[in-house]
Every structure is written in C-alpha cells, then in structure tokens.
N, C-alpha and C. Protein backbone atom coordinates (compact mmCIF):
# COMPACT_ATOMS: atom_id res chain seq x y z
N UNK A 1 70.41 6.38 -7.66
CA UNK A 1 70.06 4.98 -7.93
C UNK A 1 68.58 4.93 -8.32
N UNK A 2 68.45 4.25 -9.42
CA UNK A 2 67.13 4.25 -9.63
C UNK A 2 66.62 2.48 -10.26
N UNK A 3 65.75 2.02 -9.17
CA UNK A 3 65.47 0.41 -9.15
C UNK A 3 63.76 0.45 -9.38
N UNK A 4 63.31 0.99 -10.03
CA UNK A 4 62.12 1.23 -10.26
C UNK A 4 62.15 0.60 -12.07
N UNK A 5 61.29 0.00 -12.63
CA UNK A 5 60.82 -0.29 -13.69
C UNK A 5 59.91 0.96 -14.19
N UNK A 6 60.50 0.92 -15.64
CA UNK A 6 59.76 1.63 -16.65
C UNK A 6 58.30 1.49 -16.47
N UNK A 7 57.35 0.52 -16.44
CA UNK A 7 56.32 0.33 -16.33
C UNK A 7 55.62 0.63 -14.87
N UNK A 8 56.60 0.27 -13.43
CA UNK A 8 56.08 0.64 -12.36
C UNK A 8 55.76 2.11 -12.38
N UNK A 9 56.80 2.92 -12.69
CA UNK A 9 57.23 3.67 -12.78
C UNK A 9 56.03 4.65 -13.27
N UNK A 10 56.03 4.07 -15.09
CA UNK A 10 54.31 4.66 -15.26
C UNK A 10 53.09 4.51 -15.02
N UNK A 11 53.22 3.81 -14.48
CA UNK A 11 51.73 3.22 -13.30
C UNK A 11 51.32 4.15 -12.67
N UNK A 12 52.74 4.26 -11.55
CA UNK A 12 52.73 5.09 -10.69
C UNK A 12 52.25 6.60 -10.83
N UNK A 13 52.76 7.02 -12.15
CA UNK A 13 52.59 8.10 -12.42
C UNK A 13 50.83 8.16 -13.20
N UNK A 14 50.95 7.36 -13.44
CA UNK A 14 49.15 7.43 -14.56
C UNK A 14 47.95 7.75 -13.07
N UNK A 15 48.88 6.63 -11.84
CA UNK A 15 47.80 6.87 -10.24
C UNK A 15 47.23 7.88 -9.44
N UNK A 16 49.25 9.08 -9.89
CA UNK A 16 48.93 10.09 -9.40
C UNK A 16 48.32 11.00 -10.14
N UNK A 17 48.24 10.83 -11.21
CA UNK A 17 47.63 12.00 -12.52
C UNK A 17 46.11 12.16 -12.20
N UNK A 18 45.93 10.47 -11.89
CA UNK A 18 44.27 10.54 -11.57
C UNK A 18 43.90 11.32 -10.29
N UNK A 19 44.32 11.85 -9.39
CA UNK A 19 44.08 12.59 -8.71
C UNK A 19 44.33 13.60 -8.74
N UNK A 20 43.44 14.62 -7.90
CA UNK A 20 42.69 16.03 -8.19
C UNK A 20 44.24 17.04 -7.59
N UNK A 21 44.35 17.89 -8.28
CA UNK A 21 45.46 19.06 -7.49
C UNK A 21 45.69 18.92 -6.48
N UNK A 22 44.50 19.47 -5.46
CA UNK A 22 44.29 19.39 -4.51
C UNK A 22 44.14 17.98 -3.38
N UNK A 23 44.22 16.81 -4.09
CA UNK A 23 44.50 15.55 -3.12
C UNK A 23 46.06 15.76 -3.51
N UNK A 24 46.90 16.05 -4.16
CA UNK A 24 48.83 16.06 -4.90
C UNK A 24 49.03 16.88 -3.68
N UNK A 25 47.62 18.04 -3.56
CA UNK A 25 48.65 19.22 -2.70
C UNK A 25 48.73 18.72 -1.48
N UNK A 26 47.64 17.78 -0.92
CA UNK A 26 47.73 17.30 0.50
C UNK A 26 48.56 16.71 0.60
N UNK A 27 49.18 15.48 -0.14
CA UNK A 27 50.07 14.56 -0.03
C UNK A 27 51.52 14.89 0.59
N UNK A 28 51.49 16.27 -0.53
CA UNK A 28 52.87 16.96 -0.14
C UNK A 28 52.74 17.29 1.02
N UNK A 29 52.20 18.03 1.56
CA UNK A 29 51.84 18.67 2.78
C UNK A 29 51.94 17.72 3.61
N UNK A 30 51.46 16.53 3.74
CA UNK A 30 51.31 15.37 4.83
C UNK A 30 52.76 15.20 4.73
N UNK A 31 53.28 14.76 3.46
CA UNK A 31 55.22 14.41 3.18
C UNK A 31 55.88 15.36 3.87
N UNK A 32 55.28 16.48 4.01
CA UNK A 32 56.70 17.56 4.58
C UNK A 32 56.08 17.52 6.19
N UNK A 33 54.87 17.42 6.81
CA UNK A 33 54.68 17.13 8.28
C UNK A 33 55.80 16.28 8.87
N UNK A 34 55.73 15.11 7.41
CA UNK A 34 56.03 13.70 8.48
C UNK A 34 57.88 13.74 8.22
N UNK A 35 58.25 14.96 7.23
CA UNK A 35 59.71 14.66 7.45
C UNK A 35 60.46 15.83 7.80
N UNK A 36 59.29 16.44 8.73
CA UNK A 36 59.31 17.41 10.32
C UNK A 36 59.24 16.49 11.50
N UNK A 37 58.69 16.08 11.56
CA UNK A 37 58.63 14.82 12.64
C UNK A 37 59.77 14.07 12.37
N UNK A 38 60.17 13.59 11.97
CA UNK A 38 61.02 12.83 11.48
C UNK A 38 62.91 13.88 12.30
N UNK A 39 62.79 14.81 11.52
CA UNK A 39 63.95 15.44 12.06
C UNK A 39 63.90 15.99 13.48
N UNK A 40 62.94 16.61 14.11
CA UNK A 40 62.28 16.56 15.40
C UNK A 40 62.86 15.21 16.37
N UNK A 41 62.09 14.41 15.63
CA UNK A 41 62.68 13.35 16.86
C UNK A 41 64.29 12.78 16.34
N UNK A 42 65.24 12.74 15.08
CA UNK A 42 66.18 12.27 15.57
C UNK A 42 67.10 14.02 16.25
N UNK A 43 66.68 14.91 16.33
CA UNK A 43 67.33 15.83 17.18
C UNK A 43 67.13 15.48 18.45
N UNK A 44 65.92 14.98 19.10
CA UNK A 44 65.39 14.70 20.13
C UNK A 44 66.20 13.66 20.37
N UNK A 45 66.43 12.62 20.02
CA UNK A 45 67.42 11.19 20.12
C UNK A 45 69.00 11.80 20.45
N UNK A 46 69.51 12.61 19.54
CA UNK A 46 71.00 13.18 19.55
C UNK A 46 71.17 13.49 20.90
N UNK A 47 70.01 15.14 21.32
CA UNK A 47 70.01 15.95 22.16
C UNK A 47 68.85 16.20 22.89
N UNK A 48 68.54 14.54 23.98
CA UNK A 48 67.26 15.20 24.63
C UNK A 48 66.96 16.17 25.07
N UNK A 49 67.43 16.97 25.53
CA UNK A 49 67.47 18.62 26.14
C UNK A 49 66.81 19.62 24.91
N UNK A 50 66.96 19.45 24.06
CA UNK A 50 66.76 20.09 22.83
C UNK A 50 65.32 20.55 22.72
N UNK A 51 65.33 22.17 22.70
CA UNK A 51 64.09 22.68 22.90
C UNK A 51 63.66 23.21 21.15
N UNK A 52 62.66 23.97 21.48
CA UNK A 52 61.44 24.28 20.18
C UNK A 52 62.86 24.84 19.39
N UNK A 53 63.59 25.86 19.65
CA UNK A 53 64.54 26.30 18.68
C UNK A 53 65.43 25.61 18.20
N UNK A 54 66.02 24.76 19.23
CA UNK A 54 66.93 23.84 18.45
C UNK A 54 66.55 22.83 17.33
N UNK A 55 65.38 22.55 17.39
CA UNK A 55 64.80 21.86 16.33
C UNK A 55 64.26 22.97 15.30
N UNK A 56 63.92 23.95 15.73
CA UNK A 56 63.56 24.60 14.27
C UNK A 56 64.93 25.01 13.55
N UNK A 57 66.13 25.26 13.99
CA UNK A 57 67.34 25.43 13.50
C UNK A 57 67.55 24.02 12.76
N UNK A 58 67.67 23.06 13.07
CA UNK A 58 67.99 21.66 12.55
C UNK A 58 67.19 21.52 11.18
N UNK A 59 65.32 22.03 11.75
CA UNK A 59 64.82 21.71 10.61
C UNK A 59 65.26 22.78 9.03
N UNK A 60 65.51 23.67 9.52
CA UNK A 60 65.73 25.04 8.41
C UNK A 60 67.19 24.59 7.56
N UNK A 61 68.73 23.61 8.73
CA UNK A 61 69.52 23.25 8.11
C UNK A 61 69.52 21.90 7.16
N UNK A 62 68.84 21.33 7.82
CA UNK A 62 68.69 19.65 7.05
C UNK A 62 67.60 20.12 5.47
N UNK A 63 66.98 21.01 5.88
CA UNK A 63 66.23 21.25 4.22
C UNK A 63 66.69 22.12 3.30
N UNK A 64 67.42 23.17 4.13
CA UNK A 64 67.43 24.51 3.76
C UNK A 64 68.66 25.04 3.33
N UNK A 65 69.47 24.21 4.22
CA UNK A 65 71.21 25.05 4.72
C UNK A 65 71.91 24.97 3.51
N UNK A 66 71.85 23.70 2.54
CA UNK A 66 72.63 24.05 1.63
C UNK A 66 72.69 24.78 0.49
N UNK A 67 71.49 25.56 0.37
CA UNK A 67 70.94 26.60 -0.17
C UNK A 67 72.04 28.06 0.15
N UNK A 68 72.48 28.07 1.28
CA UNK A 68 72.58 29.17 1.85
C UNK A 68 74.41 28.77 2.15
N UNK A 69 75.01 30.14 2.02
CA UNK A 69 76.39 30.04 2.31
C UNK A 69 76.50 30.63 4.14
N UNK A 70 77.25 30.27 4.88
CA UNK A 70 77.17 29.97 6.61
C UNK A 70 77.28 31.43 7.06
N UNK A 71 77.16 32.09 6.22
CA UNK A 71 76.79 33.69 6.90
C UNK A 71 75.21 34.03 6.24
N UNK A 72 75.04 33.61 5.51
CA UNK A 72 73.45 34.04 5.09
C UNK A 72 72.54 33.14 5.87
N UNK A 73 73.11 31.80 6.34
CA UNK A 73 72.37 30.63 7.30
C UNK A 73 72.31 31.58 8.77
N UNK A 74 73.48 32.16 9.03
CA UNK A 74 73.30 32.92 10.16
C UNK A 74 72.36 34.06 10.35
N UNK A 75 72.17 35.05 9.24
CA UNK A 75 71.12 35.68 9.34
C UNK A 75 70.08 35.38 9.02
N UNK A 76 69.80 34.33 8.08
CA UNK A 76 68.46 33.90 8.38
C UNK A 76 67.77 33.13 9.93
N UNK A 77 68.71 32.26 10.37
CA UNK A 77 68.61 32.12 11.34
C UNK A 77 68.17 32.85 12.89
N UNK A 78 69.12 34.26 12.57
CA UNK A 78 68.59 34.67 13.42
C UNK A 78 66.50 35.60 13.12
N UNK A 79 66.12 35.83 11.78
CA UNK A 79 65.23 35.89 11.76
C UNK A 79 64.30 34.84 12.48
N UNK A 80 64.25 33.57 11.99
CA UNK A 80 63.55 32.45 12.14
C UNK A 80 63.32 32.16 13.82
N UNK A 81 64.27 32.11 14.54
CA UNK A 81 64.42 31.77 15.83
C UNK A 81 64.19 32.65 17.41
C-alpha cells in the first residue's frame, strides 16, 4: 500500500539527500535499536519468563528466519545462542 503523494514523497527524499552519510548511517542504526526493543518487549509481553536467548532467537527469526530454510535457522541458531 502506498498513501504517500508524489510530491511528499519527493520532499521527503530531497530532506534526506541533504544529509551527510553518516547522519543516513545513524538513523538506520537508531531504526534497527528501536525495532530490537520493540521485539524484546513484545516477547517479553507473550513470555515474561523469557530470558537474553529467547529474545535473541525471536530477534534473528522476526528479521532473519525467512531468509533461511528451518534446518539452516537451526544451525545458525545454534551458533548465535
């Protein structure tokens, strides 16, 4: 779905152009903190019990997993954890 105007749209983009690599690269970086946090706490909501691994498993499947067919998720997994 896309509800964005042609013109917002290039605004938007002319805003981010004006900034330096390196403010783009933070942004991202701040974007992927906050949608670590983000999966963190609704694992935390599901499964309060849920320790450091169970969330790093969650986070590796919710970004990662469908990348990966459920035996290559398993050995990566067990690297990661």
């Amino acid at each position: 779905m896309k509800d964005t105007s042609p013109e917002v749209e290039a605004r938007f983009h002319e805003m981010m152009m004006q900034k330096s690599g390196e403010e783009r690269l933070k942004m991202g970086f701040s974007m992927f903190d906050m949608v670590r946090m983000q999966i963190a706490a609704s694992v935390k909501m599901k499964k309060p019990d849920a320790d450091e691994r169970d969330i790093r498993r969650e986070i590796f499947l919710r970004l990662y997993g469908h990348e990966f067919s459920p035996k290559e998720q398993e050995k990566i997994q067990k690297c990661i954890l």
